[in-house]
Protein backbone atom coordinates (compact mmCIF):
# COMPACT_ATOMS: atom_id res chain seq x y z
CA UNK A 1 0.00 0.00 0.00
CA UNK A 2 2.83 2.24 0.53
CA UNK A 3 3.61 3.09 -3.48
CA UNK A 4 -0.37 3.85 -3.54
CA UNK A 5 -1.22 7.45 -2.61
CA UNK A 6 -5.01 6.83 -3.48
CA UNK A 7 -5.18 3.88 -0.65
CA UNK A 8 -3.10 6.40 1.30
CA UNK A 9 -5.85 8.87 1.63
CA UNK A 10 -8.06 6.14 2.73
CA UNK A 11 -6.73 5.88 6.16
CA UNK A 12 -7.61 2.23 6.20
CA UNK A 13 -5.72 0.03 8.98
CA UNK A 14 -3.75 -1.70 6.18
CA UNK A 15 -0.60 -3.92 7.31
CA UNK A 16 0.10 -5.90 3.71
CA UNK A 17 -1.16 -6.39 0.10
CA UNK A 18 -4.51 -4.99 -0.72
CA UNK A 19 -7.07 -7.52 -3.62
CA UNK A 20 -9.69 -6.16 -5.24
CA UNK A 21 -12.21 -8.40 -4.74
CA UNK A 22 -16.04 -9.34 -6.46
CA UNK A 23 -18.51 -6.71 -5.46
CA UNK A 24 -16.50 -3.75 -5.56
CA UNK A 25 -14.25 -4.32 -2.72
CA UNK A 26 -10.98 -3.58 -1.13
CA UNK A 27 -9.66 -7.12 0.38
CA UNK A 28 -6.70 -7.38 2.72
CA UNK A 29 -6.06 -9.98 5.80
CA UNK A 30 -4.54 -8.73 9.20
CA UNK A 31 -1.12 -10.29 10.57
CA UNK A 32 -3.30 -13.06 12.18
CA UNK A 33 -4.89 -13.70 9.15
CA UNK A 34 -8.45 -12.08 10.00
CA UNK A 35 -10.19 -11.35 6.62
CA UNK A 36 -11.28 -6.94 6.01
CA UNK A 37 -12.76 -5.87 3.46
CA UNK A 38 -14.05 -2.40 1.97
CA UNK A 39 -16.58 -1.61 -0.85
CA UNK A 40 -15.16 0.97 -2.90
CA UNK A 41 -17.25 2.94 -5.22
CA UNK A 42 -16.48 3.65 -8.74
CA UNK A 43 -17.21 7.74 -8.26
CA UNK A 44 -15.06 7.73 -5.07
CA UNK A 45 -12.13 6.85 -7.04
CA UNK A 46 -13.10 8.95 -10.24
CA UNK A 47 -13.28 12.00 -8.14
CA UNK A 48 -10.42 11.44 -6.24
CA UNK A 49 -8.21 11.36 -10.06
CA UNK A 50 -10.22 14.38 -10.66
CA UNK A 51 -8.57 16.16 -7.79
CA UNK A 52 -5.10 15.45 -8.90
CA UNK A 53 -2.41 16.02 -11.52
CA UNK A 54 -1.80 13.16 -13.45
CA UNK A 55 2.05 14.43 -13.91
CA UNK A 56 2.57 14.66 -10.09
CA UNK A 57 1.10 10.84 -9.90
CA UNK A 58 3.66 9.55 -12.64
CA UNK A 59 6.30 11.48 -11.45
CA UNK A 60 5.96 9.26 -7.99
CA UNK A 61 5.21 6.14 -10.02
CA UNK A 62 8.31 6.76 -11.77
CA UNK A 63 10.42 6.91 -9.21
CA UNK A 64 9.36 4.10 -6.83
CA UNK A 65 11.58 1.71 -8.46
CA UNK A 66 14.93 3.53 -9.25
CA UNK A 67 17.60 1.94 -8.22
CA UNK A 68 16.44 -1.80 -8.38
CA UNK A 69 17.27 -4.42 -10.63
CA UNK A 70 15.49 -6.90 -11.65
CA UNK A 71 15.54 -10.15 -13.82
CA UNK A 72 12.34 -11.22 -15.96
CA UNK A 73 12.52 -14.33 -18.39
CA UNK A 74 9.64 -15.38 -20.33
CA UNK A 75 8.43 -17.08 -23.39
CA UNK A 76 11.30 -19.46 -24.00
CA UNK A 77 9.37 -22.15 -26.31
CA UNK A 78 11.32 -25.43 -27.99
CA UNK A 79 13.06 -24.15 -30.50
CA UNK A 80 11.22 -26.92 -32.85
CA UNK A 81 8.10 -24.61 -34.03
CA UNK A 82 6.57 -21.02 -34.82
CA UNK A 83 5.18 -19.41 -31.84
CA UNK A 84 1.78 -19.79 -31.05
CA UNK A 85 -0.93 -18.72 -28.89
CA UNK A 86 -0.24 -20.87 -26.17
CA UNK A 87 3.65 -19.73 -25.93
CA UNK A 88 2.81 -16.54 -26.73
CA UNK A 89 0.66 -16.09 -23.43
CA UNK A 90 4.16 -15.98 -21.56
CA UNK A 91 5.49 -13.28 -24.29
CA UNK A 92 2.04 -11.25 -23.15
CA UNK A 93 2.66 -11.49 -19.57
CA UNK A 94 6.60 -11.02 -19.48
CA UNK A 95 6.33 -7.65 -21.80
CA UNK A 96 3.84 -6.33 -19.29
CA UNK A 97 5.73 -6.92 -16.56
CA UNK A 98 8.49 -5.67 -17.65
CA UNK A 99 6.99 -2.60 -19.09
CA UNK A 100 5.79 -2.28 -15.56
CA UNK A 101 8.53 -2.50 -14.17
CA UNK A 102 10.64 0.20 -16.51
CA UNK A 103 7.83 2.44 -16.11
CA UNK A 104 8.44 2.84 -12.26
CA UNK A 105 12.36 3.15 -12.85
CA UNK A 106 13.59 0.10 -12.55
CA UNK A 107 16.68 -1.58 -14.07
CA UNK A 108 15.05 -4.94 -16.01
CA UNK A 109 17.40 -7.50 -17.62
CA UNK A 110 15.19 -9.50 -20.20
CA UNK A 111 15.98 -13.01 -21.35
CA UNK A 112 14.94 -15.55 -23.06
CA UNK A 113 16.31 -19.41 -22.51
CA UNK A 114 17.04 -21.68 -25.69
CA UNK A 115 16.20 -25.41 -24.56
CA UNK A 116 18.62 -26.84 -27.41
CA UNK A 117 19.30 -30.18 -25.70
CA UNK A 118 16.05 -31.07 -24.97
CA UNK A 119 13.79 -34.74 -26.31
CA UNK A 120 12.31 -32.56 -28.79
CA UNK A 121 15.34 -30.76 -30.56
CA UNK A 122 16.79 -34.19 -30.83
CA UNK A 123 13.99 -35.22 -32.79
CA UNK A 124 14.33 -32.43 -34.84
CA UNK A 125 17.60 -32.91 -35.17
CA UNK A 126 17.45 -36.60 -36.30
CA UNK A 127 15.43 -35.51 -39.36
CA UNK A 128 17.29 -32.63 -40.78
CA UNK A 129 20.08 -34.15 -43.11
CA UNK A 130 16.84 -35.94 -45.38
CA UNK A 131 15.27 -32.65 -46.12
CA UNK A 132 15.99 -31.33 -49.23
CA UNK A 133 15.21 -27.85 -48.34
CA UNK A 134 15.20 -26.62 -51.91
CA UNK A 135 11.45 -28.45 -52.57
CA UNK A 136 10.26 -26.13 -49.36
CA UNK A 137 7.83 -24.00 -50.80
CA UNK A 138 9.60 -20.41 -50.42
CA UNK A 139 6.70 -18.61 -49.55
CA UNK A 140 6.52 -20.48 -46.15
CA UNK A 141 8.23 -19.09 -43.31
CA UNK A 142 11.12 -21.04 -41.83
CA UNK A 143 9.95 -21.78 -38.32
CA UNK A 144 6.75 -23.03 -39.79
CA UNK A 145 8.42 -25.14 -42.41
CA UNK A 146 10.22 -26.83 -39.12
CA UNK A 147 7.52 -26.94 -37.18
CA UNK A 148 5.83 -29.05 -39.45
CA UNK A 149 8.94 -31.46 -39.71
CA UNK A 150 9.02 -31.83 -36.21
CA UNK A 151 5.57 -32.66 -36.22
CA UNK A 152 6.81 -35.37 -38.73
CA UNK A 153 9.52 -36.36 -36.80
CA UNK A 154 7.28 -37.16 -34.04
CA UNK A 155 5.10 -39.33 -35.98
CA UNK A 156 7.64 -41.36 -38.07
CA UNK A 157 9.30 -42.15 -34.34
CA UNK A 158 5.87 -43.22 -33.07
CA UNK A 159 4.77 -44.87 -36.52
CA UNK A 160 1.60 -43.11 -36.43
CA UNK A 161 0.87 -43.54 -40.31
CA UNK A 162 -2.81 -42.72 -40.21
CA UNK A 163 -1.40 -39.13 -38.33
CA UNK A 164 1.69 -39.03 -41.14
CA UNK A 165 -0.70 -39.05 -43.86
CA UNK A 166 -2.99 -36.49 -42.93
CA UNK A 167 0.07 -34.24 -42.37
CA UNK A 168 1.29 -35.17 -45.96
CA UNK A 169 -2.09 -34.41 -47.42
CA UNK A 170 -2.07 -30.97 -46.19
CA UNK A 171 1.34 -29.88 -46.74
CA UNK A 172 1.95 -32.00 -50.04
CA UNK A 173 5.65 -30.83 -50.78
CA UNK A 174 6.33 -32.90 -47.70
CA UNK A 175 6.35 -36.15 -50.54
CA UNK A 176 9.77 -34.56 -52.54
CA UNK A 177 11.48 -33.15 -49.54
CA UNK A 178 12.06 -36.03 -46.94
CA UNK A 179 10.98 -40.06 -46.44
CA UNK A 180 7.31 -39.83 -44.97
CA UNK A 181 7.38 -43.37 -43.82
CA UNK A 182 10.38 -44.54 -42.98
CA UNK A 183 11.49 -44.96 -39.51
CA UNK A 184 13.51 -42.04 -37.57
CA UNK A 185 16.84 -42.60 -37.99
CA UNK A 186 18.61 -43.43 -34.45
CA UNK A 187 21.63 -41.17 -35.00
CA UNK A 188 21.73 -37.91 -33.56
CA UNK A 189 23.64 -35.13 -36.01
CA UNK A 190 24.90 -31.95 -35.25
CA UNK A 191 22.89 -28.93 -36.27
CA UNK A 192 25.30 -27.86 -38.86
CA UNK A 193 22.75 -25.71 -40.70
CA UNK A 194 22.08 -23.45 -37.84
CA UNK A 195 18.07 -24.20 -37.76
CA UNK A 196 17.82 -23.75 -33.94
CA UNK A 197 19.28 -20.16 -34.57
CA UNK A 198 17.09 -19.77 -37.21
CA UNK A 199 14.31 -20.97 -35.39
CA UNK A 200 15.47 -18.19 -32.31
CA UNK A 201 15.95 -15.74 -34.90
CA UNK A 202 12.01 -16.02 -36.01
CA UNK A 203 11.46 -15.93 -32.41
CA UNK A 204 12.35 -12.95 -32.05
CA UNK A 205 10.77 -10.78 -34.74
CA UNK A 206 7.23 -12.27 -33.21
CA UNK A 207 8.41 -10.53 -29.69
CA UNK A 208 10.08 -7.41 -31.24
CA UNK A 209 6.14 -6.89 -32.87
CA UNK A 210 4.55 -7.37 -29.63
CA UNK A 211 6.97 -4.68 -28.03
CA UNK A 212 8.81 -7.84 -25.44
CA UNK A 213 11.99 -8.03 -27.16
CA UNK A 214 14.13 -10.35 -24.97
CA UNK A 215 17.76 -8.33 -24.11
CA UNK A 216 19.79 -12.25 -24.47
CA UNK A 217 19.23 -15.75 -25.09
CA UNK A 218 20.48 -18.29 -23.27
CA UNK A 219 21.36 -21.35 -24.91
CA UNK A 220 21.43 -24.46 -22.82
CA UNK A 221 24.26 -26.37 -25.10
CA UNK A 222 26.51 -23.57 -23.80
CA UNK A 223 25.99 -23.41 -19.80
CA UNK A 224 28.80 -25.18 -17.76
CA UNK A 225 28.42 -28.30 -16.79
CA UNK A 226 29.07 -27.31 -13.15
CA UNK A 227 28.09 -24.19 -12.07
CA UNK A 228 29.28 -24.72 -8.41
CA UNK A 229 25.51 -25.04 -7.32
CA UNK A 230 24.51 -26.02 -3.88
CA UNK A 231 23.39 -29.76 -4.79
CA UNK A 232 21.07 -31.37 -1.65
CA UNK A 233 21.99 -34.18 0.08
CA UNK A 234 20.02 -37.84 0.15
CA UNK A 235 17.88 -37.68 2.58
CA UNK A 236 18.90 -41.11 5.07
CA UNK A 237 15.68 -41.18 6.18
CA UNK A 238 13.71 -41.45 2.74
CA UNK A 239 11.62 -44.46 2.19
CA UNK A 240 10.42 -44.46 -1.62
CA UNK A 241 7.78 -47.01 -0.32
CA UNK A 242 6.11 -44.88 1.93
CA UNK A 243 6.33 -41.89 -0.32
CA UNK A 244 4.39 -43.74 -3.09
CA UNK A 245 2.31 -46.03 -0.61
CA UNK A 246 3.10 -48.60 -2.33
CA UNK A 247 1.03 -46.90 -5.55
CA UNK A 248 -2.21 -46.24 -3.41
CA UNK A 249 -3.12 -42.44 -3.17
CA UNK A 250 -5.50 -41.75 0.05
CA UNK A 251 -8.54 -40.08 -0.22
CA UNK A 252 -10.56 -39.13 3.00
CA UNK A 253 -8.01 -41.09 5.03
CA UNK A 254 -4.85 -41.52 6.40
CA UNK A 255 -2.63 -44.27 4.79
CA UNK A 256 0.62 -45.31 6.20
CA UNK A 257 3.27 -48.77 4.82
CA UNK A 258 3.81 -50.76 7.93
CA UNK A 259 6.03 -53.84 6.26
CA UNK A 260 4.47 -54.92 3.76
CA UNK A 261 1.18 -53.87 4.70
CA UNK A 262 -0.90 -50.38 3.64
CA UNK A 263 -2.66 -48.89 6.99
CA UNK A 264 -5.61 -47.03 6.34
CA UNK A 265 -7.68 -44.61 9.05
CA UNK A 266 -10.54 -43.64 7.54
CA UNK A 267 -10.99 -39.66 8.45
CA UNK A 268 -13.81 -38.92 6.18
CA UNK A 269 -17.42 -40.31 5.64
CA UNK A 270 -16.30 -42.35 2.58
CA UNK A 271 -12.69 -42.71 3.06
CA UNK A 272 -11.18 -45.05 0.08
CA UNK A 273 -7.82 -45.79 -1.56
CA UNK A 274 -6.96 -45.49 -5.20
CA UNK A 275 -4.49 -46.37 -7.82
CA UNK A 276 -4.40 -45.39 -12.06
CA UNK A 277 -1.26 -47.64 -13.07
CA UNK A 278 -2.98 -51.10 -13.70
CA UNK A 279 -3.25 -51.44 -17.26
CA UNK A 280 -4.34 -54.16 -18.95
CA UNK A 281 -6.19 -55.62 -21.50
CA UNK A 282 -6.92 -59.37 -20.48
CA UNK A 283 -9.04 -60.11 -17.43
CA UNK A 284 -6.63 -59.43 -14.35
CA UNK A 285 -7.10 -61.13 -10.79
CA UNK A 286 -6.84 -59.02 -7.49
CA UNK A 287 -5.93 -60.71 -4.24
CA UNK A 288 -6.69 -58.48 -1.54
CA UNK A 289 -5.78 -59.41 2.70
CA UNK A 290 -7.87 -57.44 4.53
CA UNK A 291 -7.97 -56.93 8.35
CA UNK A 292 -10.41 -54.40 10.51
CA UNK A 293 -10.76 -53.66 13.95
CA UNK A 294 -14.71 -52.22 13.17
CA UNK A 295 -17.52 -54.18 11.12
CA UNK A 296 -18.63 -52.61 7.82
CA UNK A 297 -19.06 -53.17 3.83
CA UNK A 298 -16.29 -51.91 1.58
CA UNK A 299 -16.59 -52.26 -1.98
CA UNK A 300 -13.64 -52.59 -4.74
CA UNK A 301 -14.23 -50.63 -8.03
CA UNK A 302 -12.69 -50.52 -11.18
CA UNK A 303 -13.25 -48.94 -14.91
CA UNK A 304 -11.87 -49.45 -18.04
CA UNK A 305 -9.98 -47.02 -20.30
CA UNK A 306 -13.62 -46.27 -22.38
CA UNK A 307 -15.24 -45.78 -19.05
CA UNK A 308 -15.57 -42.46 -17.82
CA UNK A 309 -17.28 -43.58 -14.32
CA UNK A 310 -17.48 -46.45 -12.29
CA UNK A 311 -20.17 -48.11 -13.20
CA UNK A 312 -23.09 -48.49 -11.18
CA UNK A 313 -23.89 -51.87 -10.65
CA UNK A 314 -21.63 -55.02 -11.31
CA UNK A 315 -18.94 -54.42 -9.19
CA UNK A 316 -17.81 -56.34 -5.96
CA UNK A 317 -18.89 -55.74 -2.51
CA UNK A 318 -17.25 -57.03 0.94
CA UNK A 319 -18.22 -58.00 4.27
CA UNK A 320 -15.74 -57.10 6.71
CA UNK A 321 -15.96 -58.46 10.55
CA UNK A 322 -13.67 -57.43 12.85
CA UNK A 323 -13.43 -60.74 15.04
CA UNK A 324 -13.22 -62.77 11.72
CA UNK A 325 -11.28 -60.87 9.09
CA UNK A 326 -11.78 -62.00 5.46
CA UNK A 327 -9.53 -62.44 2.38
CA UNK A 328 -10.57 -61.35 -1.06
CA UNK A 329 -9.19 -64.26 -2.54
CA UNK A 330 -9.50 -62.90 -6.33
CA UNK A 331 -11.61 -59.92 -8.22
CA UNK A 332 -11.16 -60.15 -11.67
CA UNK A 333 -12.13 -57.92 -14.55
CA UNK A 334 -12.19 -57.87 -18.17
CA UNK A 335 -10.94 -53.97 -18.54
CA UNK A 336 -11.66 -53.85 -22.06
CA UNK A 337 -15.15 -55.12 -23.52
CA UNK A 338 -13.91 -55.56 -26.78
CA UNK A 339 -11.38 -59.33 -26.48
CA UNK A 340 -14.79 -60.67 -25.22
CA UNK A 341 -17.04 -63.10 -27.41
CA UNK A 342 -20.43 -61.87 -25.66
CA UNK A 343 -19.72 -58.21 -25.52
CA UNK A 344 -22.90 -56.56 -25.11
CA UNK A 345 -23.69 -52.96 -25.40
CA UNK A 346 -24.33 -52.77 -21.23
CA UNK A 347 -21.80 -51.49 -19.52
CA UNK A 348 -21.70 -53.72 -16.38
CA UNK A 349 -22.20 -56.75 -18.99
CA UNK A 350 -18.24 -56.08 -19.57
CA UNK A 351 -16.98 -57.41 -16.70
CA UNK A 352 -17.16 -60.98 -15.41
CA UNK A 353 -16.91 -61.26 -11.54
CA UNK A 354 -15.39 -63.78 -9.64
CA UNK A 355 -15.06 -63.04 -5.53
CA UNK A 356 -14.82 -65.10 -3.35
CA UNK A 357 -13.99 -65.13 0.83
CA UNK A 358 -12.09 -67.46 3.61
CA UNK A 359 -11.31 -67.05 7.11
CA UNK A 360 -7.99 -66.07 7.43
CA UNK A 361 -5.72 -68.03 9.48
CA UNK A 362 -5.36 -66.78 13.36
């Protein structure tokens, strides 16, 4: 609030950072966190402008900064493809702030970092020497002539032909200037032709139009390999199996590995544990040991990868007893409808059940 002469005539008891918030309010929290707020109307701060000289205003603005440095980097796309409106969000947002920033005196170093070494410029980079750049059409800009070879790139490496030949049929000069179908070669060349400086170069004409020219570029192929960095110890005490709980991910509970067992307090109405990385496409079988010191039902669900929700019906239900615990000795589900003989179009008629439950021993 201090830099802010308008909330300075206020008076308000104001000890931090002031939000305007819905309504037409002032919003600000005390040091103990208590929540204030003010409504503010529209003609209270029109006639308080009114009262002033705009030139005495900026020549505070101006000033408030002078003296300070500061260090903004934005945009800094793959160098693999034109700009976009995606990337360009960060180009917005940087060449505010740093206009901003100027405006009240400040000192602002602008940069942009080059990801040269990255998956995708090796991609790129494992394309290049079949191009015959002369068939390019010349009225095509070169970071969207790359772009579109990376995109290539991408699906020769993945052998996505149905993708490749959609590209091809919209940019047919793609036929006479490199394979279409061939695999990715595995070699990795240098990038003798310069196209990542190229590709920087296009770069930054787009930012010099928005007015967020970047002052350097940093290119990652030329940082030191040690830059004498403070590198953090292992931590002694780190368990990997009780920082991924063994794959489960609580919800409405507390879940702790005890050996090779998963505790679970339920803290919730519905507490339940989950876990996304089973994939198959066969039936699978689950073997489950469950113990409980409180009777109730639990249930164990499961969906396949067309299946937006659980289904409703056709899943497994379980009896739990806490003076007899039970085993789950196997839940199995077909996860995709499709490798069966009787697929039907009902959702729950995709899965074929088997449970059954023993004692366990004492």
């Amino acid at each position: 609030m201090s830099f802010n002469p308008f909330l300075q005539d206020l008076h308000l008891p104001i000890p931090g950072p002031v939000y305007w918030a819905p309504g037409r309010h002032l919003l600000w929290y005390d040091p103990h966190g208590h929540r204030s707020t003010r409504r503010l109307d529209p003609a209270e701060v029109s006639s308080w402008c009114a009262d002033r000289d705009p030139s005495v205003l900026w020549e505070q603005w101006s000033q408030l900064l002078a003296g300070h440095r500061f260090l903004v980097e934005h945009t800094s796309v793959n160098p693999v493809h034109p700009l976009h409106a995606g990337s360009l969000r960060g180009t917005v947002l940087g060449g505010a702030i740093t206009g901003l920033l100027r405006s009240a005196g400040a000192d602002v170093d602008v940069r942009y970092f080059v990801n040269d070494q990255g998956r995708q410029v090796t991609y790129l980079r494992r394309i290049l020497p079949e191009v015959d750049w002369h068939t390019i059409p010349t009225g095509l800009r070169p970071d969207e002539a790359v772009g579109i070879l990376y995109a290539l790139a991408n699906m020769r490496e993945a052998a996505r032909h149905t993708d490749i030949a959609r590209l091809v049929g919209e940019h047919p000069w793609l036929r006479s200037a490199v394979a279409t179908s061939a695999p990715l070669p595995t070699t990795v060349p240098e990038d003798d032709l310069g196209v990542v400086k190229t590709m920087v170069d296009c770069a930054a004409q787009d930012l010099h139009l928005l007015g967020a020219d970047a002052d350097s570029y940093d290119y990652e192929s030329q940082l030191p390999d040690d830059t004498g960095a403070l590198v953090p110890k292992p931590n002694p005490a780190y368990d990997p199996r009780q920082a991924m709980l063994l794959g489960w991910v609580p919800k409405f509970c507390q879940a702790e590995v005890r050996g090779d067992a998963l505790e679970v307090i339920g803290n919730g109405r519905m507490p339940f544990i989950a876990n996304v990385r089973f994939s198959a496409s066969g039936p699978l079988e689950v073997r489950l040991r469950l113990r409980s010191d409180s009777a109730g039902e639990g249930r164990v669900q499961w969906r396949g990868k067309n299946q937006q929700e659980f289904p409703a019906t056709g899943q497994t239900w379980v009896n739990i007893a806490p003076t007899r615990p039970y085993r789950v000795i196997s839940a199995r589900a077909f996860t995709d409808a499709a490798s069966r003989t009787d697929r039907t179009s009902s959702p729950s008629s995709s899965w074929d059940r088997q449970t059954r439950s023993s004692p366990l021993p004492a």
